[in-house]
N, C-alpha and C. Protein backbone atom coordinates (compact mmCIF):
# COMPACT_ATOMS: atom_id res chain seq x y z
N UNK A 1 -33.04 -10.43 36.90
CA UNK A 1 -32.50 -11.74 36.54
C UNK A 1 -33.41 -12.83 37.09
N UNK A 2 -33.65 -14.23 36.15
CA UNK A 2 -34.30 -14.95 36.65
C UNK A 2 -33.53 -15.75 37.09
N UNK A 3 -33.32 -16.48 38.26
CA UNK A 3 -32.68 -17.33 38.20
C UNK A 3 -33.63 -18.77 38.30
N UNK A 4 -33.22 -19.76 37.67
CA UNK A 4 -33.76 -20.92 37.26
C UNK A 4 -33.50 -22.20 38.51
N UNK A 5 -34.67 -23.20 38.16
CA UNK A 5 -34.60 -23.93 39.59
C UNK A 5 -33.92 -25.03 38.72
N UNK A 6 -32.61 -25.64 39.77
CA UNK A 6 -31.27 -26.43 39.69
C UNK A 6 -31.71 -27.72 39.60
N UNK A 7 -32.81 -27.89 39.48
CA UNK A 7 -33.39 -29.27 39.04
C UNK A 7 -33.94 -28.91 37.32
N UNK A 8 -34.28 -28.02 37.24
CA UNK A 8 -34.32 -27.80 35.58
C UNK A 8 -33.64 -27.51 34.79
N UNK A 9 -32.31 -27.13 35.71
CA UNK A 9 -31.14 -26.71 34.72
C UNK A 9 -30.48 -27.90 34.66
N UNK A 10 -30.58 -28.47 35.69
CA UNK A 10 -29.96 -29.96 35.48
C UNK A 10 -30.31 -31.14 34.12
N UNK A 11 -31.43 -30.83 33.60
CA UNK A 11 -32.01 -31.76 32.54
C UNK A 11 -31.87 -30.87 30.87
N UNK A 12 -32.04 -29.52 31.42
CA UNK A 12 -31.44 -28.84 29.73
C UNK A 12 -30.07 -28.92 29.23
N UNK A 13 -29.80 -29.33 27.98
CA UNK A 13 -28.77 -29.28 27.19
C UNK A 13 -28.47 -28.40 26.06
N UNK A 14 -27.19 -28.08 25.36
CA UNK A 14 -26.78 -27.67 24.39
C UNK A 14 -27.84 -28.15 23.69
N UNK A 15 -28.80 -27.56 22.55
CA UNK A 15 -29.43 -28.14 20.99
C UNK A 15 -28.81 -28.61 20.16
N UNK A 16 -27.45 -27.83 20.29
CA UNK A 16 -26.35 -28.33 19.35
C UNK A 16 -25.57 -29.43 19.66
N UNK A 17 -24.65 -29.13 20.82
CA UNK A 17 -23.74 -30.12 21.45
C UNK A 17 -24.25 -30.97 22.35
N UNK A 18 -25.32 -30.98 22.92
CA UNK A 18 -25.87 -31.53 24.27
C UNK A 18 -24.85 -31.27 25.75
N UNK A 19 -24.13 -30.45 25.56
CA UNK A 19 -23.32 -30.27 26.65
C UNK A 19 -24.08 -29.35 27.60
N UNK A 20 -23.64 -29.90 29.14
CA UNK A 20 -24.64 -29.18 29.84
C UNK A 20 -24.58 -27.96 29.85
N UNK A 21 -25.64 -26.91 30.42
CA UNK A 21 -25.51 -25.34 30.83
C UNK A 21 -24.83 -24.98 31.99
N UNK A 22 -25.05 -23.66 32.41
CA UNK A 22 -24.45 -23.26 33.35
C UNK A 22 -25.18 -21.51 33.25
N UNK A 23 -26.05 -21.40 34.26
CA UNK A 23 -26.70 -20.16 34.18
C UNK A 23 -25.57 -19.08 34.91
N UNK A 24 -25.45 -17.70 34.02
CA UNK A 24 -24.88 -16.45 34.68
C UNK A 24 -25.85 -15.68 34.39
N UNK A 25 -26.98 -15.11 35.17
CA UNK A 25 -27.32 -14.17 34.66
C UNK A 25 -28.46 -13.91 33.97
N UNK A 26 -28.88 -13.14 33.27
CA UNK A 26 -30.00 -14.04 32.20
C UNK A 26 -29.45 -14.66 31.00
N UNK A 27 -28.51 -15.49 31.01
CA UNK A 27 -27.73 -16.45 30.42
C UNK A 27 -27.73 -17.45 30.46
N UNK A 28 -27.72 -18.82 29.67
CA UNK A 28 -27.37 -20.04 29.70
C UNK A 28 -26.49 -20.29 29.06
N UNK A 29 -25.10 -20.59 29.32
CA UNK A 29 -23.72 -20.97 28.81
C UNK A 29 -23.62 -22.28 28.66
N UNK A 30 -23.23 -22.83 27.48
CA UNK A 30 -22.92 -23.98 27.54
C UNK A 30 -21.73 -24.53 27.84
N UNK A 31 -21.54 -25.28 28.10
CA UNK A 31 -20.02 -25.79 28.62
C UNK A 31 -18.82 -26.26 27.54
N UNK A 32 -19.49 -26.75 26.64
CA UNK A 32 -18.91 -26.95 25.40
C UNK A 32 -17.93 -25.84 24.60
N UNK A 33 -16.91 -26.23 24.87
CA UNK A 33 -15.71 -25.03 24.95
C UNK A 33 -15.54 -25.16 23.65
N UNK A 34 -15.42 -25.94 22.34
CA UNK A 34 -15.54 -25.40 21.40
C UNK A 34 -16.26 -24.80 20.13
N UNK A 35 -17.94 -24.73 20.70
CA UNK A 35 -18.76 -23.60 20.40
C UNK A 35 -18.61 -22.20 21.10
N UNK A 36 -18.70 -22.81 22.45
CA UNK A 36 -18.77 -21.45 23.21
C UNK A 36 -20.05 -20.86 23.39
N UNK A 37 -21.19 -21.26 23.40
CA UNK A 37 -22.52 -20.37 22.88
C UNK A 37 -22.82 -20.12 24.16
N UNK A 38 -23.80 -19.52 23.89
CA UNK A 38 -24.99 -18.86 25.26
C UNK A 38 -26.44 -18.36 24.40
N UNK A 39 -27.04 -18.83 25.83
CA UNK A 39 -28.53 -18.54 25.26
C UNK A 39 -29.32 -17.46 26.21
N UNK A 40 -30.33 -16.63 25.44
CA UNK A 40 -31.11 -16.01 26.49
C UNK A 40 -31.85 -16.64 27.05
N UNK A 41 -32.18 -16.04 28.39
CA UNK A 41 -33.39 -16.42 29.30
C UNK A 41 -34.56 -14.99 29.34
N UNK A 42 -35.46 -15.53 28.67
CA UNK A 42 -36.39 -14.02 28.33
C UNK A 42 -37.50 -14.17 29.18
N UNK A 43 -37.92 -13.48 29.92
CA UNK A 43 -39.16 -13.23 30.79
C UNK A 43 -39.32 -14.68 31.66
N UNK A 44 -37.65 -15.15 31.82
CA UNK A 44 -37.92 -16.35 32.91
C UNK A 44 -38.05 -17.78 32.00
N UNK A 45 -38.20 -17.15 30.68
CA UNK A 45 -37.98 -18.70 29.69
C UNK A 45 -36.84 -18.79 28.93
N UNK A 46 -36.09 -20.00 28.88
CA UNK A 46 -34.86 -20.43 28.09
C UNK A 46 -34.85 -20.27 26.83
N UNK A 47 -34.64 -19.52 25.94
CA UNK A 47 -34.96 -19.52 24.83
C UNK A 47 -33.65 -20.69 24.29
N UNK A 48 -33.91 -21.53 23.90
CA UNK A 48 -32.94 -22.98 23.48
C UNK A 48 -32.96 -23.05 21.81
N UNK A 49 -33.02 -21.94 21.13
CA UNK A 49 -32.87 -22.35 19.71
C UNK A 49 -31.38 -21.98 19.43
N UNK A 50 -31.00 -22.57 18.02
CA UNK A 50 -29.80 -21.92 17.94
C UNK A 50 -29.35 -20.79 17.32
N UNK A 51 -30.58 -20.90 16.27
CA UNK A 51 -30.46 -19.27 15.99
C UNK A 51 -30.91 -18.03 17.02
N UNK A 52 -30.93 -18.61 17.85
CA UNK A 52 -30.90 -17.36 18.99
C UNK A 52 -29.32 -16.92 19.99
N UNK A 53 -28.35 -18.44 19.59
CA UNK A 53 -28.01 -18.50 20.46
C UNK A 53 -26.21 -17.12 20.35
N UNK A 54 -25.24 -17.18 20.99
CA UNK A 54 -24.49 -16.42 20.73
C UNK A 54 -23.27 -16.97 20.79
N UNK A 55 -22.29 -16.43 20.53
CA UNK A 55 -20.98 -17.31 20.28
C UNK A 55 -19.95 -15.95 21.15
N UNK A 56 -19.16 -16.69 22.67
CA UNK A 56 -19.10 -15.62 23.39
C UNK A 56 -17.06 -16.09 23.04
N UNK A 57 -16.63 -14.97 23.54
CA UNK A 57 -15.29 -15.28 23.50
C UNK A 57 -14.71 -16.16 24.66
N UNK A 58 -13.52 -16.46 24.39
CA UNK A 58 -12.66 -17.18 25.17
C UNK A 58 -12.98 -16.91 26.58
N UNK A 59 -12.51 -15.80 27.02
CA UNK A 59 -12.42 -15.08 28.23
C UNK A 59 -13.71 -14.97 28.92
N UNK A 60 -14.73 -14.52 28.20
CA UNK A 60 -16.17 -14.61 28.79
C UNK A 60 -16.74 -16.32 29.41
N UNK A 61 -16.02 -16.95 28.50
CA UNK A 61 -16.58 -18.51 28.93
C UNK A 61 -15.58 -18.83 29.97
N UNK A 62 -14.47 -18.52 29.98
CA UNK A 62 -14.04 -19.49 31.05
C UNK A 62 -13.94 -18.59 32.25
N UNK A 63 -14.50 -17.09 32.33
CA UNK A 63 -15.10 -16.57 33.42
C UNK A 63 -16.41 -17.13 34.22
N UNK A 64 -17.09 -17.11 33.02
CA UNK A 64 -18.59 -18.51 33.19
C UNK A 64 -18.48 -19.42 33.55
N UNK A 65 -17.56 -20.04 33.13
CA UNK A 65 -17.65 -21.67 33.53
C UNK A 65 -17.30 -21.59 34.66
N UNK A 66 -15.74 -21.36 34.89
CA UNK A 66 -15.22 -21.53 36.16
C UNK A 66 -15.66 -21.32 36.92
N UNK A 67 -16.40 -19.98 37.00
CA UNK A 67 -17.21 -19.35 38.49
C UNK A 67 -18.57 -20.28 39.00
N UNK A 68 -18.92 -21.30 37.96
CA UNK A 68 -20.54 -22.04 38.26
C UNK A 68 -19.84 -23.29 38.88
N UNK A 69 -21.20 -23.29 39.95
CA UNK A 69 -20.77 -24.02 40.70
C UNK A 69 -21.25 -25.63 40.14
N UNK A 70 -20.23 -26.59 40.47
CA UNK A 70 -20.10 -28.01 39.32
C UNK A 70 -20.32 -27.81 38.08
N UNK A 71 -19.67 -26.77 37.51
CA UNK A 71 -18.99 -26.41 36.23
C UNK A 71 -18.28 -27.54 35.91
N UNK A 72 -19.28 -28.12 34.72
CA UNK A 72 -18.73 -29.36 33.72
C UNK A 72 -18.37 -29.19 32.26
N UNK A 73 -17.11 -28.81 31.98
CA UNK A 73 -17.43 -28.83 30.29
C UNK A 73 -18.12 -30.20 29.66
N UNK A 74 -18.34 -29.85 28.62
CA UNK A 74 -18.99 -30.60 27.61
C UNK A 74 -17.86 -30.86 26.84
């Protein structure tokens, strides 16, 4: 897992929603509760398109969200 430095996660947004992220993992979740998406992080890079991105269920996001720390929805 890469984890990403909290000054760069601080300035990436949703492509779609602009709502902020929230890394789990090699994941970037967006906060935006009614997409729901997540993006990969591949070899330490964000992959930020949207056709990459994934559409996670209910339960998976608000496991995500809640657990990040200053977890903001969008």
């Amino acid at each position: 897992m890469t984890e990403l430095d909290a000054e760069f996660l601080d300035i990436l947004v949703c492509p779609k929603t602009k709502a902020p992220l929230v890394q789990s993992g090699d994941w970037l979740y967006s906060t935006d509760r009614v997409t729901r998406l997540r993006y990969p992080i591949r070899d330490g890079i964000p992959i930020m398109l949207i056709d990459e991105a994934e559409t996670v269920s209910n339960e998976d996001f608000d496991r995500v969200v809640s657990a990040a720390p200053k977890a903001k929805e969008g």
